[in-house]
Protein backbone atom coordinates (compact mmCIF):
# COMPACT_ATOMS: atom_id res chain seq x y z
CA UNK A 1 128.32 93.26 74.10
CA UNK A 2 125.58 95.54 73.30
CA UNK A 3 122.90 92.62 73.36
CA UNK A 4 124.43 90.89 76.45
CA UNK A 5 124.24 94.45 78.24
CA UNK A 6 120.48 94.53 77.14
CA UNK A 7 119.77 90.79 78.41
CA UNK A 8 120.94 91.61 81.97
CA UNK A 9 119.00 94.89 81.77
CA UNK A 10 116.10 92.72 80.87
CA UNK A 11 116.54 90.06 83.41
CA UNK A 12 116.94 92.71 86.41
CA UNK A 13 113.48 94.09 85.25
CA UNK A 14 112.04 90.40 85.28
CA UNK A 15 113.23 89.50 88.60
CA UNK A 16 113.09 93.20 90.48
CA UNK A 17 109.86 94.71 89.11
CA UNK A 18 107.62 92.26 90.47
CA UNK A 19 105.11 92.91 93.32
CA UNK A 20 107.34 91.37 95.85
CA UNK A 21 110.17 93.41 95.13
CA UNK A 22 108.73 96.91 94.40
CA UNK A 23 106.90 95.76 97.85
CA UNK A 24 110.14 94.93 99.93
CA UNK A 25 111.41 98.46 97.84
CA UNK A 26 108.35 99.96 100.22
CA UNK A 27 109.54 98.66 103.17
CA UNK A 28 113.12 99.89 102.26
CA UNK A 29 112.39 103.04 101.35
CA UNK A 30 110.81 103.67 105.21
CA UNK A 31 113.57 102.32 107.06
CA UNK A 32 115.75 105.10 104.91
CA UNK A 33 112.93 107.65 105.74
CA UNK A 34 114.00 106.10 109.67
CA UNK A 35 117.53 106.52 109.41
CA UNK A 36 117.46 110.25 108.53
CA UNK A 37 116.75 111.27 111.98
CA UNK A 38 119.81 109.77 113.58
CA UNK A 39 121.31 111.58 110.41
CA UNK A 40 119.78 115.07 110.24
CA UNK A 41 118.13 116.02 113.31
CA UNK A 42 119.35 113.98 116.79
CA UNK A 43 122.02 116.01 117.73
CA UNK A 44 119.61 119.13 117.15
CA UNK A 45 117.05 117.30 119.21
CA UNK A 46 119.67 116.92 121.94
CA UNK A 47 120.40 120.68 121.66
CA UNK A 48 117.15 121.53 122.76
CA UNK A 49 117.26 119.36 125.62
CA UNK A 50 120.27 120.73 126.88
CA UNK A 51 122.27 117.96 126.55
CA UNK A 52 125.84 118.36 127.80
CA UNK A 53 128.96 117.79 125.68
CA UNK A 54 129.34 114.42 127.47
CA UNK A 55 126.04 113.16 126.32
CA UNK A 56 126.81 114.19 122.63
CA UNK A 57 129.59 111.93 122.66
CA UNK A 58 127.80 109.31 124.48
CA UNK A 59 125.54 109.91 121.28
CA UNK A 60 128.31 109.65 118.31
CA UNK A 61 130.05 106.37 120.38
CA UNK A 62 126.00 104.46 119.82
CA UNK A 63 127.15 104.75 116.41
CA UNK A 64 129.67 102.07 116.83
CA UNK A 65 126.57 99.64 117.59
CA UNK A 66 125.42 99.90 114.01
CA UNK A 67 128.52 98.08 113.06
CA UNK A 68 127.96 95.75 115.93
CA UNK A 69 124.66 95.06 114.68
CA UNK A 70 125.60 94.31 110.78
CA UNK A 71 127.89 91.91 112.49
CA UNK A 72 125.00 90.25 114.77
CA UNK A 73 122.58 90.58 111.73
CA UNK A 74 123.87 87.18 110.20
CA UNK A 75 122.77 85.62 113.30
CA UNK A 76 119.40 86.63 113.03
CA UNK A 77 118.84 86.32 109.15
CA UNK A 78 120.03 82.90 109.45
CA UNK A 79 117.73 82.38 112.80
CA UNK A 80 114.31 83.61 111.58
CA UNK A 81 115.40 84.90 107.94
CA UNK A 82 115.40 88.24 106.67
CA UNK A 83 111.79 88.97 105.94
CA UNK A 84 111.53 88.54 109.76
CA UNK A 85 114.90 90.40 110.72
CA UNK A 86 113.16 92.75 109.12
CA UNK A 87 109.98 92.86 110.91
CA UNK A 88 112.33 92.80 113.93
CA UNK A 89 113.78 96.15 113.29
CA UNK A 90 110.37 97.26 112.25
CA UNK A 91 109.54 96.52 116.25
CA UNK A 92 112.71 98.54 117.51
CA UNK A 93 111.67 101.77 115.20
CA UNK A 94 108.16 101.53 116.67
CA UNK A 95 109.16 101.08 120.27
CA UNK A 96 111.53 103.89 119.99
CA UNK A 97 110.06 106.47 117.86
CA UNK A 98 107.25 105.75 120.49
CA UNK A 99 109.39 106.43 123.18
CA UNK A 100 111.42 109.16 121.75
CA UNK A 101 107.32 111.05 121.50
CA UNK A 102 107.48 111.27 125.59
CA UNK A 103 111.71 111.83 126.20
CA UNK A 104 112.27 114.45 128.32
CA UNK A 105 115.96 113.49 129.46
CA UNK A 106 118.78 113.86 127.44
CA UNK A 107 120.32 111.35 128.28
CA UNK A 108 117.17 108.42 127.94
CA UNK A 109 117.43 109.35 124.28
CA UNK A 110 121.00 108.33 123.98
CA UNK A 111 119.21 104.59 125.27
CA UNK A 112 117.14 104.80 122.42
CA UNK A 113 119.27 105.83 120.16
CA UNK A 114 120.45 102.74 120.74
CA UNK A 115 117.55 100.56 119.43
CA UNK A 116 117.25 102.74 116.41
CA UNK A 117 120.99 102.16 115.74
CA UNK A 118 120.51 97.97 115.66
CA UNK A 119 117.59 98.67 113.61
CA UNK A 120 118.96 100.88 111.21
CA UNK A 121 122.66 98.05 111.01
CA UNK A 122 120.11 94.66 110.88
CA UNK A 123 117.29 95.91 108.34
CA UNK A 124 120.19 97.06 106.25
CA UNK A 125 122.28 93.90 106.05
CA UNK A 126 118.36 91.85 105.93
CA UNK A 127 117.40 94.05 102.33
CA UNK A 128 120.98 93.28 101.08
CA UNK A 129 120.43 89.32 101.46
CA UNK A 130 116.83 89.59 100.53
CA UNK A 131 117.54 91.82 97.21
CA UNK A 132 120.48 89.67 96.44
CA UNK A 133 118.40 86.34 96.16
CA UNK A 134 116.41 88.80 93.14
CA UNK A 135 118.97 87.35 90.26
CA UNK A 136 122.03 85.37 89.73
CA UNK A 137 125.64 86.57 90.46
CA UNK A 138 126.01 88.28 87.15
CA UNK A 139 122.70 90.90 87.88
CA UNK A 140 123.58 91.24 91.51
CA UNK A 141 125.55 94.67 91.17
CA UNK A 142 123.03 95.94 89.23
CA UNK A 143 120.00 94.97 92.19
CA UNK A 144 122.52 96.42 94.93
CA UNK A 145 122.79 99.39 93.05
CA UNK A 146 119.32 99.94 93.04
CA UNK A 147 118.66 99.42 96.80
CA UNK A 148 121.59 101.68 97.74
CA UNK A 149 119.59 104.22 95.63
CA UNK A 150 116.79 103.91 97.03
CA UNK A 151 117.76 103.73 100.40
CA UNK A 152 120.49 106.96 99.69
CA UNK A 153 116.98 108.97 97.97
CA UNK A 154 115.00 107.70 101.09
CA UNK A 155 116.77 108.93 103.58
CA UNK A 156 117.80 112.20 102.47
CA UNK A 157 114.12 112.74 101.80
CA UNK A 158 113.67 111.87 105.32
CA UNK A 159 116.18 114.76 106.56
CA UNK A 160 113.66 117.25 104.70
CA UNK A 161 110.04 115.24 106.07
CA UNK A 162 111.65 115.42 109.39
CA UNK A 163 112.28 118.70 109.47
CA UNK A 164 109.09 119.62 107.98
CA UNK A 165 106.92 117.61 110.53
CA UNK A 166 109.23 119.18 113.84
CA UNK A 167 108.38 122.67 112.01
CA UNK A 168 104.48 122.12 111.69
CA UNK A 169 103.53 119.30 114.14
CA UNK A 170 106.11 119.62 116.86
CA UNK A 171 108.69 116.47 117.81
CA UNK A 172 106.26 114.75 119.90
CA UNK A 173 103.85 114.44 117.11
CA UNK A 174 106.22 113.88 114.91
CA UNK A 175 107.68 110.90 116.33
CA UNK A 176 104.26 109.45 116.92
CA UNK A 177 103.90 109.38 113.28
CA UNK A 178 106.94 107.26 112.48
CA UNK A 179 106.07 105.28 115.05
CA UNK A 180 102.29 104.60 113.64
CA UNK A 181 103.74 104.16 110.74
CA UNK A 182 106.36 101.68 111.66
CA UNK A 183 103.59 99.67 113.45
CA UNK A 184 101.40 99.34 110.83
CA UNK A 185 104.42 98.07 108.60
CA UNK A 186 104.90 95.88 111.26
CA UNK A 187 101.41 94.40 111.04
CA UNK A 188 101.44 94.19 107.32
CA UNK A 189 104.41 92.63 106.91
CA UNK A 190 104.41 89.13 108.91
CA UNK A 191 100.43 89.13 107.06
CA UNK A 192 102.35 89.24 103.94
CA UNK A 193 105.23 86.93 104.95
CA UNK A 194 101.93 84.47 106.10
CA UNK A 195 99.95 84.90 103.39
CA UNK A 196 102.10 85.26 100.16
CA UNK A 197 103.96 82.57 98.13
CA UNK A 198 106.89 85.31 98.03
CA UNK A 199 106.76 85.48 101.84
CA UNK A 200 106.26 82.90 102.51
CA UNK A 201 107.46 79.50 100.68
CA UNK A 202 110.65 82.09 98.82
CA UNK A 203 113.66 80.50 97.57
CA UNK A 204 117.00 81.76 97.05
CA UNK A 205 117.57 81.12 93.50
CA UNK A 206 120.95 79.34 91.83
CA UNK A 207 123.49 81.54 91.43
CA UNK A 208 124.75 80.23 88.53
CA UNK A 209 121.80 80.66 85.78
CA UNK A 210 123.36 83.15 83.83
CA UNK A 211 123.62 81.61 80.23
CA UNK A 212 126.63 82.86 78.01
């Protein structure tokens, strides 16, 4: 048991800490460093715009598109694949961390709260396919397990680097940054997807490789 425990172990390391993975873990990590504001700090953001009670709920119902999204995110991954859903919801966090930098109106946020919520539902269900093509069947708890750890550590450190860029930059700065930084993910990532053999020419491996 002991020595089959340690051969999984081993295989997980083989196929996950690579340079494709630990770079997709990047790329993972951000969109959990994303997520934190619909999280942590949106309904405080709306508080200083005066938002009425109606628009808060207007706020919690977008929430129901990030279910409608992991739904719709099959389409896409099997449409353009899920290095490129990604880069897709790379796009939406630039646009509207871009826009939320000039919002003014209460209620245009709730509209872009709406375009973070798709990304935040197809990036998600895009890093599940793409981390479970890492290994066969028999490591594939073990990979999950480490995304939702990452992705749980990354966005609860984005509830703190939020807060700590409102304190010393302001919100409108603020947002600029995560949107600078999701468009230069977005440029390095379809270079990567064009210019690596992971990228570009990746296989989903057998799932049924696991020797006894």
């Amino acid at each position: 048991m002991r020595k089959r425990v340690l051969t999984a172990w081993s295989g997980v390391k083989s196929d996950v800490f690579n340079a494709h993975y630990m770079f997709m873990f990047i790329f993972l990590f951000f969109t959990g460093l994303c997520l934190s504001f619909q999280i942590y700090w949106e309904f405080w953001f709306f508080d200083g715009l005066l938002a009425s009670p109606l628009l808060f709920a207007g706020a919690i119902m977008v929430r129901i598109l990030v279910a409608m999204s992991t739904l719709a995110s099959g389409y896409f991954i099997r449409k353009i694949g899920d290095l490129k859903t990604v880069c897709l919801a790379l796009f939406l966090y630039a646009v509207s961390f871009l826009a939320l930098s000039f919002a003014q109106i209460a209620w245009l946020v709730v509209l872009i709260d709406t375009f973070q919520a798709v990304a935040n539902g197809i990036s998600y269900c895009a890093f599940t396919v793409l981390f479970c093509k890492a290994s066969s069947t028999e490591n594939s708890s073990i990979i999950l397990g480490l995304q939702e750890t990452v992705y749980s550590v990354a966005y609860e450190a984005g509830g703190t680097l939020t807060g700590l860029l409102f304190h010393m930059l302001g919100t409108k700065l603020a947002f600029l940054i995560y949107s600078m930084s999701s468009a230069v993910l977005l440029i390095t990532l379809p270079l990567y997807i064009r210019l690596s053999k992971y990228g570009h020419r990746y296989q989903k491996l057998a799932q049924d490789t696991d020797k006894e």
